[in-house]
C-alpha atoms as a PDB file:
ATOM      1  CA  UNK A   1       9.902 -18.543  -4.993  1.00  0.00           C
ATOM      2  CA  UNK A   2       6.729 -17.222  -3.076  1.00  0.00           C
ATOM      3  CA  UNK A   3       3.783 -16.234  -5.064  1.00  0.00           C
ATOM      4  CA  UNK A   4       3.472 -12.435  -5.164  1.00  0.00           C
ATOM      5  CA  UNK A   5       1.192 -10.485  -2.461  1.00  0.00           C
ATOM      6  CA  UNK A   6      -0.809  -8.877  -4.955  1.00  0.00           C
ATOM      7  CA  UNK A   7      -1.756  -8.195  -8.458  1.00  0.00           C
ATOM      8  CA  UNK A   8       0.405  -6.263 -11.444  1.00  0.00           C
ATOM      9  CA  UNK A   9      -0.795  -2.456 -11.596  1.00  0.00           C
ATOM     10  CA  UNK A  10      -2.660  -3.115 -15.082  1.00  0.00           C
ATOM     11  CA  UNK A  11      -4.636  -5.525 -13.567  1.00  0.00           C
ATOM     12  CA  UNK A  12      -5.344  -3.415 -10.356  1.00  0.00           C
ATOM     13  CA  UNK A  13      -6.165  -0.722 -12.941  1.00  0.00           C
ATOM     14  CA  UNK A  14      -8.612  -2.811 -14.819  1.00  0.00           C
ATOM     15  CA  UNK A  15     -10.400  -4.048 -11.535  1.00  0.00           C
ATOM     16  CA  UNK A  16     -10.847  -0.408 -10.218  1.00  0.00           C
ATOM     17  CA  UNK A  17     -11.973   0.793 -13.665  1.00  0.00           C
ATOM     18  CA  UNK A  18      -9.428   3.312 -14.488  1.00  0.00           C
ATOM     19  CA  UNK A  19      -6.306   4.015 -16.236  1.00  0.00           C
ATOM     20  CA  UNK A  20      -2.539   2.432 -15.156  1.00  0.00           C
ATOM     21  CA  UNK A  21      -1.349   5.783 -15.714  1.00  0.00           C
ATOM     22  CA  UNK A  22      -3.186   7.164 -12.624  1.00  0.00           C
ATOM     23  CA  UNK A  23      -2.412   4.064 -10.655  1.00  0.00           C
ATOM     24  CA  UNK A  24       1.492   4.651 -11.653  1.00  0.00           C
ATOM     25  CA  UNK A  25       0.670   8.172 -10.475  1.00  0.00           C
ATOM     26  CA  UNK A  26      -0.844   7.681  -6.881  1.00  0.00           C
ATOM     27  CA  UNK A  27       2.054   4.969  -6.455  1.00  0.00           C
ATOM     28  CA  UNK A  28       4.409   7.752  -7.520  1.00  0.00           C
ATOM     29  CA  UNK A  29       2.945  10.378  -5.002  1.00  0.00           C
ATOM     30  CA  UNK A  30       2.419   7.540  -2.061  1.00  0.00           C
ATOM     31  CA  UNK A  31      -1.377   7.564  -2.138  1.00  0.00           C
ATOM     32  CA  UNK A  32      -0.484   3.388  -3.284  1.00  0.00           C
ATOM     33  CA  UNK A  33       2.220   1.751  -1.551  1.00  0.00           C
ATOM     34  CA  UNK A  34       3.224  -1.046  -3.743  1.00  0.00           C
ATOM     35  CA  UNK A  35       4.248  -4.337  -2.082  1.00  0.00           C
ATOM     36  CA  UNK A  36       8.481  -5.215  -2.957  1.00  0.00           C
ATOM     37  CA  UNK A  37       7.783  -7.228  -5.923  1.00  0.00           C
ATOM     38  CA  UNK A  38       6.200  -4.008  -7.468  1.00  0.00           C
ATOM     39  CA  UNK A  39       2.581  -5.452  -7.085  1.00  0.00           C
ATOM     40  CA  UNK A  40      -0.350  -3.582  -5.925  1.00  0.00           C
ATOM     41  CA  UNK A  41      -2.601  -5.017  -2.706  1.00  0.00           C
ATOM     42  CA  UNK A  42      -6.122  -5.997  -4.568  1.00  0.00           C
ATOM     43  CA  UNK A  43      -7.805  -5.034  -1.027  1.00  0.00           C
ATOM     44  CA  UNK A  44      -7.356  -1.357  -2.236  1.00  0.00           C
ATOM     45  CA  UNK A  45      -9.942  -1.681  -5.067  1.00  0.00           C
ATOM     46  CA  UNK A  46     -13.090   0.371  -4.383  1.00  0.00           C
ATOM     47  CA  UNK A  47     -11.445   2.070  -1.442  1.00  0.00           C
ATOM     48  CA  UNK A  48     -10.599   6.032  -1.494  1.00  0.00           C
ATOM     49  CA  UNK A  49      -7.007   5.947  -2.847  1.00  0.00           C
ATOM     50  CA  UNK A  50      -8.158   7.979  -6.035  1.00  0.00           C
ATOM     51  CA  UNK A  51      -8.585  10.678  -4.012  1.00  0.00           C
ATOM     52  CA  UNK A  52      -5.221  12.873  -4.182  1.00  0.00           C
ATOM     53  CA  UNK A  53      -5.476  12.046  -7.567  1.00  0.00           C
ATOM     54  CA  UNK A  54      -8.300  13.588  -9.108  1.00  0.00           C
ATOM     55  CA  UNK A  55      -7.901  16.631 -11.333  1.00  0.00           C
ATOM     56  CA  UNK A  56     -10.785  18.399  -9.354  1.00  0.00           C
ATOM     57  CA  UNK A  57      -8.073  21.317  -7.480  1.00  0.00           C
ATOM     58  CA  UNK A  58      -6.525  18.624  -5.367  1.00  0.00           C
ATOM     59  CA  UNK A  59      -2.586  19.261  -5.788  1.00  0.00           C
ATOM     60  CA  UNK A  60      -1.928  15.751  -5.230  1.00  0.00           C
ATOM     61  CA  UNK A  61      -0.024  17.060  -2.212  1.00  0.00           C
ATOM     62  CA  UNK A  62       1.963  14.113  -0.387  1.00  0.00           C
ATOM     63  CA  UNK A  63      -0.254  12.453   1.786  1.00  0.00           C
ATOM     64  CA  UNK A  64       0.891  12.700   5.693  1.00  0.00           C
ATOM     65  CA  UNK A  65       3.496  10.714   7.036  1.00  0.00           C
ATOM     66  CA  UNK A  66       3.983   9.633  11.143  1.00  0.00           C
ATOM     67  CA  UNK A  67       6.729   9.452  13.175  1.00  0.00           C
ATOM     68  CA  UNK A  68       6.616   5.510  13.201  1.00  0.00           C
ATOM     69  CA  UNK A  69       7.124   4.901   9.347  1.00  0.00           C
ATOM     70  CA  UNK A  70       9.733   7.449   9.696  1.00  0.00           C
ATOM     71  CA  UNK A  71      11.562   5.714  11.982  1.00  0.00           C
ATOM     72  CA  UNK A  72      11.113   2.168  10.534  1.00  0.00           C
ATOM     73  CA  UNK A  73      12.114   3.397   6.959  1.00  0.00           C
ATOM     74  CA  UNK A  74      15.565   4.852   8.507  1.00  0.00           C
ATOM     75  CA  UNK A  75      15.921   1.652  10.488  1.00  0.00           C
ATOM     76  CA  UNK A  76      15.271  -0.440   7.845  1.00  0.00           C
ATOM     77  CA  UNK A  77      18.260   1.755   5.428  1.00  0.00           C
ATOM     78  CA  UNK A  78      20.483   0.900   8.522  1.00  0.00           C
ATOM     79  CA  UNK A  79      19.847  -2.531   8.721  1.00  0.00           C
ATOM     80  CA  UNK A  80      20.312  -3.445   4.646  1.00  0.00           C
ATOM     81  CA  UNK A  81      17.174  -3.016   4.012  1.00  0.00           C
ATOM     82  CA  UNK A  82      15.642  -0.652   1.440  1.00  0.00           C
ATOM     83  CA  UNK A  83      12.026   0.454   1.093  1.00  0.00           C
ATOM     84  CA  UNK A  84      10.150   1.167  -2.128  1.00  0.00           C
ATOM     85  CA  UNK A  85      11.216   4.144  -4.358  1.00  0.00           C
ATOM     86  CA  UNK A  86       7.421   5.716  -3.749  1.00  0.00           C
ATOM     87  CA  UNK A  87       7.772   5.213   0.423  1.00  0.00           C
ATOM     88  CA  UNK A  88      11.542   7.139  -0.235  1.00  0.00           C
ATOM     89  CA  UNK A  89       9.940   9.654  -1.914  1.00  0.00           C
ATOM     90  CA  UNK A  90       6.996  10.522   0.401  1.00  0.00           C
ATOM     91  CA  UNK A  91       9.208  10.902   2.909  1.00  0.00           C
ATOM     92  CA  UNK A  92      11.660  13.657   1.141  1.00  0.00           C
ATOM     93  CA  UNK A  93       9.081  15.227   0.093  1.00  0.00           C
ATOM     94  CA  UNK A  94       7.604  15.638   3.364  1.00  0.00           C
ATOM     95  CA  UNK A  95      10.964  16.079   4.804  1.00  0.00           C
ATOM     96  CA  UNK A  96      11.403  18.804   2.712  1.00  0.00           C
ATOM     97  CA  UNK A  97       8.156  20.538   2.871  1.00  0.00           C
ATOM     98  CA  UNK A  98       8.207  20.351   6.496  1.00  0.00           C
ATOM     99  CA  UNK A  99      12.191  22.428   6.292  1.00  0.00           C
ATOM    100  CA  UNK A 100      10.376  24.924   4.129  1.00  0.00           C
ATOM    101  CA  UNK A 101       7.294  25.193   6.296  1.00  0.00           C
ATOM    102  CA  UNK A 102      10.359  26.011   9.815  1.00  0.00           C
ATOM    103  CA  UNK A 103      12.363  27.773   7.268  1.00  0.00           C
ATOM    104  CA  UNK A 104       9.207  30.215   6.531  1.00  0.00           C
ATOM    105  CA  UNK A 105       8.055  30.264  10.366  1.00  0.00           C
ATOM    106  CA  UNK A 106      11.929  31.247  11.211  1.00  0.00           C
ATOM    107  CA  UNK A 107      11.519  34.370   8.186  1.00  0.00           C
ATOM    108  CA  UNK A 108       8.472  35.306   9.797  1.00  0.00           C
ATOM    109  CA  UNK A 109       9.604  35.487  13.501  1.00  0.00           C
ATOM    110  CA  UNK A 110       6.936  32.604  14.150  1.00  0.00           C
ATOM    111  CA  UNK A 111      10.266  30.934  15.764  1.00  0.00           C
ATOM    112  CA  UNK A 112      14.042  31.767  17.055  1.00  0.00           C
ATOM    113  CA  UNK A 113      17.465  29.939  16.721  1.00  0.00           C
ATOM    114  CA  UNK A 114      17.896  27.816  19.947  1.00  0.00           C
ATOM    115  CA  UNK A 115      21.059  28.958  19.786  1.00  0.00           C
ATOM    116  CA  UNK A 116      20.341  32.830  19.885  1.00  0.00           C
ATOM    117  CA  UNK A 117      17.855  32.120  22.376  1.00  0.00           C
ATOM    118  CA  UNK A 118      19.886  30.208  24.936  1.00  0.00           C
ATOM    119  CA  UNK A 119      22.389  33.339  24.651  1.00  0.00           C
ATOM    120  CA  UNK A 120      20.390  35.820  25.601  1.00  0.00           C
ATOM    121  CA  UNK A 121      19.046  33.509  28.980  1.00  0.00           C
ATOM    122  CA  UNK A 122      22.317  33.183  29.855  1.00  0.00           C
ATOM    123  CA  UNK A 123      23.277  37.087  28.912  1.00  0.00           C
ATOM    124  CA  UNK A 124      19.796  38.070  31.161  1.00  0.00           C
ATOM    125  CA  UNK A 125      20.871  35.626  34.020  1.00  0.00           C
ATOM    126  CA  UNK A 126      24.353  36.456  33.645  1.00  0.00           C
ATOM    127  CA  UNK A 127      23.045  40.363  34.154  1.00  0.00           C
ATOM    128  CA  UNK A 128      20.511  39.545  37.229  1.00  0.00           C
ATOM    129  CA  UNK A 129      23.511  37.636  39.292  1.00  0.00           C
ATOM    130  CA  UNK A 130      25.894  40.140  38.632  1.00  0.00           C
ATOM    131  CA  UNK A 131      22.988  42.637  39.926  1.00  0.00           C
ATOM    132  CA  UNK A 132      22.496  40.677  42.805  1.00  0.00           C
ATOM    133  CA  UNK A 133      26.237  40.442  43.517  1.00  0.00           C
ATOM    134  CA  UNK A 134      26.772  44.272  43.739  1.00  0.00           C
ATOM    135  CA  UNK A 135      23.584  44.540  46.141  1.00  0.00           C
ATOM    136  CA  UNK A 136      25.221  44.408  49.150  1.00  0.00           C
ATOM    137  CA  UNK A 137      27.801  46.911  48.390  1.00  0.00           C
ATOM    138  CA  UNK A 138      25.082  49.380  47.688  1.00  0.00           C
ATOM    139  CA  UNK A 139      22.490  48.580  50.065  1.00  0.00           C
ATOM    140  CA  UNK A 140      25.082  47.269  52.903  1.00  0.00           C
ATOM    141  CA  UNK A 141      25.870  51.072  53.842  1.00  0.00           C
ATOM    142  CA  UNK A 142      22.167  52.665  53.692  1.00  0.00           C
ATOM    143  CA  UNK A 143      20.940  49.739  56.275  1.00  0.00           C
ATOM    144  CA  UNK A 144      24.184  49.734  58.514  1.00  0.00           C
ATOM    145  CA  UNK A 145      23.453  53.375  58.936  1.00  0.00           C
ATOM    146  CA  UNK A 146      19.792  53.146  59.757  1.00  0.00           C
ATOM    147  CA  UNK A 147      20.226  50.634  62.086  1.00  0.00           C
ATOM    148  CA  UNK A 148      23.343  52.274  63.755  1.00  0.00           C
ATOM    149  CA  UNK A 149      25.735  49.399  63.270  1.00  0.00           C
ATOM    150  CA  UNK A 150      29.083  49.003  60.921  1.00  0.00           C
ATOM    151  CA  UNK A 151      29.049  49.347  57.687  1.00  0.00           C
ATOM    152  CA  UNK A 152      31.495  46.611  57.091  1.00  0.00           C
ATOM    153  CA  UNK A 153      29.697  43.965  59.041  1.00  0.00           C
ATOM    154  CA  UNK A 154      26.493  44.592  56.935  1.00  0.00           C
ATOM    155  CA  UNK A 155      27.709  44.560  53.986  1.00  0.00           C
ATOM    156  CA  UNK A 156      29.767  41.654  54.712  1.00  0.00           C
ATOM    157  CA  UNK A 157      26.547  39.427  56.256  1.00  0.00           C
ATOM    158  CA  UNK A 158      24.069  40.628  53.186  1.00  0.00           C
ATOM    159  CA  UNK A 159      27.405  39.764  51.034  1.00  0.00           C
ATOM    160  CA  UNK A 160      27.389  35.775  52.832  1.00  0.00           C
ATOM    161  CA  UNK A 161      23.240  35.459  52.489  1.00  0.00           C
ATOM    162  CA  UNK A 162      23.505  36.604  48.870  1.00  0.00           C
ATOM    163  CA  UNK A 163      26.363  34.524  47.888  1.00  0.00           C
ATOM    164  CA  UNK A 164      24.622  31.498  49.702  1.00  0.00           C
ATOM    165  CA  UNK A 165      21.308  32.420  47.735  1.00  0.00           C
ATOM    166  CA  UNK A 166      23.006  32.447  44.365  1.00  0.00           C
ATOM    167  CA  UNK A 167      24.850  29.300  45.132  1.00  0.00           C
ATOM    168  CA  UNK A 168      21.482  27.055  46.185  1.00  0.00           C
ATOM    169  CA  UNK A 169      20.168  28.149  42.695  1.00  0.00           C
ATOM    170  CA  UNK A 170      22.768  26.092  41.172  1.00  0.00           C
ATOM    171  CA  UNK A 171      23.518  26.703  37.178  1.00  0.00           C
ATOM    172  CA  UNK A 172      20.295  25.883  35.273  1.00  0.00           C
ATOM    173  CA  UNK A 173      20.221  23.585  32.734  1.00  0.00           C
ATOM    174  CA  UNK A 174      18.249  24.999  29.244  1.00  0.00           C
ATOM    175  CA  UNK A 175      15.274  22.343  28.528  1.00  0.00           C
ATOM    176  CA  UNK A 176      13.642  23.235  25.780  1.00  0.00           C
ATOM    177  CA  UNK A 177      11.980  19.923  25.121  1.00  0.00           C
ATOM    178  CA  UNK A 178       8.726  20.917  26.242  1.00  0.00           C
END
Protein backbone atom coordinates (compact mmCIF):
# COMPACT_ATOMS: atom_id res chain seq x y z
CA UNK A 1 0.00 0.00 0.00
CA UNK A 2 1.62 3.48 -0.89
CA UNK A 3 2.35 5.81 1.87
CA UNK A 4 -0.18 8.66 1.89
CA UNK A 5 0.60 12.12 -0.05
CA UNK A 6 0.15 14.14 2.86
CA UNK A 7 -0.59 14.59 6.45
CA UNK A 8 -4.12 13.89 8.53
CA UNK A 9 -6.09 17.35 8.88
CA UNK A 10 -5.26 17.50 12.80
CA UNK A 11 -1.87 17.46 12.08
CA UNK A 12 -2.11 20.04 9.16
CA UNK A 13 -4.13 22.00 11.75
CA UNK A 14 -1.51 21.85 14.38
CA UNK A 15 1.36 22.85 11.88
CA UNK A 16 -0.61 25.96 10.60
CA UNK A 17 -1.58 26.91 14.17
CA UNK A 18 -5.25 26.77 14.05
CA UNK A 19 -8.24 24.77 14.71
CA UNK A 20 -9.31 21.28 12.58
CA UNK A 21 -12.62 22.70 12.59
CA UNK A 22 -11.63 25.53 10.17
CA UNK A 23 -9.44 23.20 8.20
CA UNK A 24 -12.67 20.74 7.91
CA UNK A 25 -14.34 24.00 6.89
CA UNK A 26 -12.11 25.38 3.97
CA UNK A 27 -11.97 21.57 2.78
CA UNK A 28 -15.76 21.70 2.94
CA UNK A 29 -16.05 25.03 0.88
CA UNK A 30 -12.95 23.97 -1.62
CA UNK A 31 -10.50 26.58 -0.37
CA UNK A 32 -8.39 22.82 0.63
CA UNK A 33 -8.57 20.15 -1.78
CA UNK A 34 -7.78 17.08 0.11
CA UNK A 35 -5.69 14.39 -1.64
CA UNK A 36 -8.06 10.70 -2.08
CA UNK A 37 -6.91 9.20 1.04
CA UNK A 38 -8.54 12.25 2.85
CA UNK A 39 -5.05 13.80 3.68
CA UNK A 40 -4.17 17.34 3.41
CA UNK A 41 -0.87 18.51 1.11
CA UNK A 42 1.68 19.88 4.02
CA UNK A 43 2.97 22.40 1.14
CA UNK A 44 -0.24 24.43 1.98
CA UNK A 45 0.98 25.44 5.49
CA UNK A 46 1.76 29.17 5.73
CA UNK A 47 0.20 29.79 2.35
CA UNK A 48 -3.20 31.98 1.96
CA UNK A 49 -5.83 29.18 2.13
CA UNK A 50 -7.31 30.79 5.42
CA UNK A 51 -8.45 33.36 3.52
CA UNK A 52 -12.27 32.55 2.53
CA UNK A 53 -12.35 31.49 5.86
CA UNK A 54 -11.98 34.22 8.14
CA UNK A 55 -14.96 35.65 9.99
CA UNK A 56 -13.84 39.25 8.93
CA UNK A 57 -17.23 39.79 6.18
CA UNK A 58 -15.80 37.24 3.81
CA UNK A 59 -18.95 34.90 2.96
CA UNK A 60 -16.74 32.10 2.38
CA UNK A 61 -18.17 32.28 -1.14
CA UNK A 62 -16.92 29.21 -3.36
CA UNK A 63 -13.74 29.99 -4.66
CA UNK A 64 -13.70 30.13 -8.73
CA UNK A 65 -13.66 27.20 -10.73
CA UNK A 66 -12.19 26.90 -14.73
CA UNK A 67 -13.36 25.28 -17.51
CA UNK A 68 -10.47 22.60 -17.32
CA UNK A 69 -11.33 21.08 -13.79
CA UNK A 70 -14.77 21.14 -15.05
CA UNK A 71 -14.16 19.11 -17.71
CA UNK A 72 -11.70 16.65 -16.04
CA UNK A 73 -14.12 16.14 -13.01
CA UNK A 74 -17.04 15.08 -15.62
CA UNK A 75 -14.50 12.98 -17.47
CA UNK A 76 -13.24 11.45 -14.66
CA UNK A 77 -17.36 10.47 -13.40
CA UNK A 78 -17.44 8.94 -16.99
CA UNK A 79 -14.53 7.01 -16.83
CA UNK A 80 -15.20 5.27 -13.06
CA UNK A 81 -13.60 7.60 -11.50
CA UNK A 82 -14.92 9.82 -8.69
CA UNK A 83 -13.42 13.01 -7.28
CA UNK A 84 -13.50 14.18 -3.67
CA UNK A 85 -16.87 15.10 -2.02
CA UNK A 86 -15.35 18.93 -1.49
CA UNK A 87 -14.19 19.14 -5.54
CA UNK A 88 -18.20 17.77 -6.17
CA UNK A 89 -19.36 20.31 -4.19
CA UNK A 90 -17.47 23.38 -5.51
CA UNK A 91 -18.57 22.61 -8.60
CA UNK A 92 -22.58 22.51 -7.80
CA UNK A 93 -22.27 25.18 -6.08
CA UNK A 94 -20.78 27.12 -8.74
CA UNK A 95 -22.94 25.39 -11.17
CA UNK A 96 -25.69 26.60 -9.44
CA UNK A 97 -24.75 30.07 -8.66
CA UNK A 98 -23.76 30.60 -12.11
CA UNK A 99 -27.90 29.28 -13.25
CA UNK A 100 -29.02 31.86 -10.74
CA UNK A 101 -26.66 34.58 -11.85
CA UNK A 102 -28.38 33.73 -16.18
CA UNK A 103 -31.58 33.09 -14.47
CA UNK A 104 -31.43 36.83 -12.89
CA UNK A 105 -29.76 38.39 -16.18
CA UNK A 106 -32.79 36.58 -18.23
CA UNK A 107 -35.50 38.47 -15.37
CA UNK A 108 -33.77 41.53 -15.99
CA UNK A 109 -33.72 41.59 -19.87
CA UNK A 110 -29.75 41.53 -19.53
CA UNK A 111 -30.35 38.38 -22.02
CA UNK A 112 -33.10 36.62 -24.46
CA UNK A 113 -34.12 32.92 -25.12
CA UNK A 114 -32.09 31.76 -28.23
CA UNK A 115 -35.02 30.35 -29.11
CA UNK A 116 -37.29 33.57 -29.15
CA UNK A 117 -34.53 35.26 -30.71
CA UNK A 118 -33.87 33.02 -33.69
CA UNK A 119 -37.81 33.44 -34.33
CA UNK A 120 -38.03 36.73 -34.73
CA UNK A 121 -34.66 36.69 -37.41
CA UNK A 122 -36.36 34.38 -39.25
CA UNK A 123 -40.00 36.27 -38.82
CA UNK A 124 -37.86 39.79 -39.92
CA UNK A 125 -36.12 37.89 -42.86
CA UNK A 126 -39.09 36.00 -43.62
CA UNK A 127 -40.89 39.73 -43.87
CA UNK A 128 -37.88 41.49 -45.97
CA UNK A 129 -37.97 38.49 -48.77
CA UNK A 130 -41.48 38.48 -49.00
CA UNK A 131 -41.04 42.47 -49.44
CA UNK A 132 -38.60 41.99 -51.93
CA UNK A 133 -40.71 39.39 -53.76
CA UNK A 134 -43.74 41.75 -54.31
CA UNK A 135 -41.24 44.59 -55.61
CA UNK A 136 -41.47 43.95 -58.97
CA UNK A 137 -45.14 43.79 -59.16
CA UNK A 138 -45.29 47.25 -57.76
CA UNK A 139 -42.43 48.93 -59.17
CA UNK A 140 -42.49 46.77 -62.61
CA UNK A 141 -45.48 49.07 -63.92
CA UNK A 142 -44.23 52.71 -62.70
CA UNK A 143 -40.70 52.00 -64.64
CA UNK A 144 -42.26 50.20 -67.77
CA UNK A 145 -44.28 53.33 -68.11
CA UNK A 146 -41.51 55.84 -67.74
CA UNK A 147 -39.42 54.24 -69.97
CA UNK A 148 -42.22 53.56 -72.60
CA UNK A 149 -41.86 49.81 -72.75
CA UNK A 150 -44.36 46.78 -71.55
CA UNK A 151 -45.39 46.42 -68.48
CA UNK A 152 -45.19 42.71 -68.55
CA UNK A 153 -41.64 42.47 -69.73
CA UNK A 154 -40.51 44.71 -66.76
CA UNK A 155 -42.01 43.28 -64.34
CA UNK A 156 -41.11 39.97 -65.54
CA UNK A 157 -37.03 40.92 -65.90
CA UNK A 158 -37.02 42.88 -62.27
CA UNK A 159 -39.13 39.56 -61.23
CA UNK A 160 -35.83 37.13 -62.75
CA UNK A 161 -32.97 39.69 -61.12
CA UNK A 162 -34.86 39.62 -57.82
CA UNK A 163 -35.49 36.01 -57.68
CA UNK A 164 -31.74 35.43 -58.73
CA UNK A 165 -30.71 37.98 -55.87
CA UNK A 166 -32.68 36.18 -53.20
CA UNK A 167 -31.46 32.86 -54.36
CA UNK A 168 -27.39 33.81 -54.22
CA UNK A 169 -28.17 34.80 -50.54
CA UNK A 170 -28.79 31.28 -49.82
CA UNK A 171 -30.71 30.43 -46.28
CA UNK A 172 -28.48 31.70 -43.44
CA UNK A 173 -27.43 29.66 -40.90
CA UNK A 174 -28.01 31.33 -37.04
CA UNK A 175 -24.34 31.38 -35.31
CA UNK A 176 -24.59 32.60 -32.24
CA UNK A 177 -21.30 31.29 -30.95
CA UNK A 178 -19.60 34.44 -31.04
Amino acid sequence: MPAPLGIPVREFARRDGCSHTLVQKAIKTGHIVPFEDGTVDPALIGTGWRAGNRRDGNDGATPHIDRDTIDGFLNGLLNGKFGTQAAAERIKENALAGLRALELQTKAGALVDREAAEAVFFEVARAERDAWMNWPARVGPLLAAEFGIAADKMTEALTRHVHTELAGRGDPEADFTG
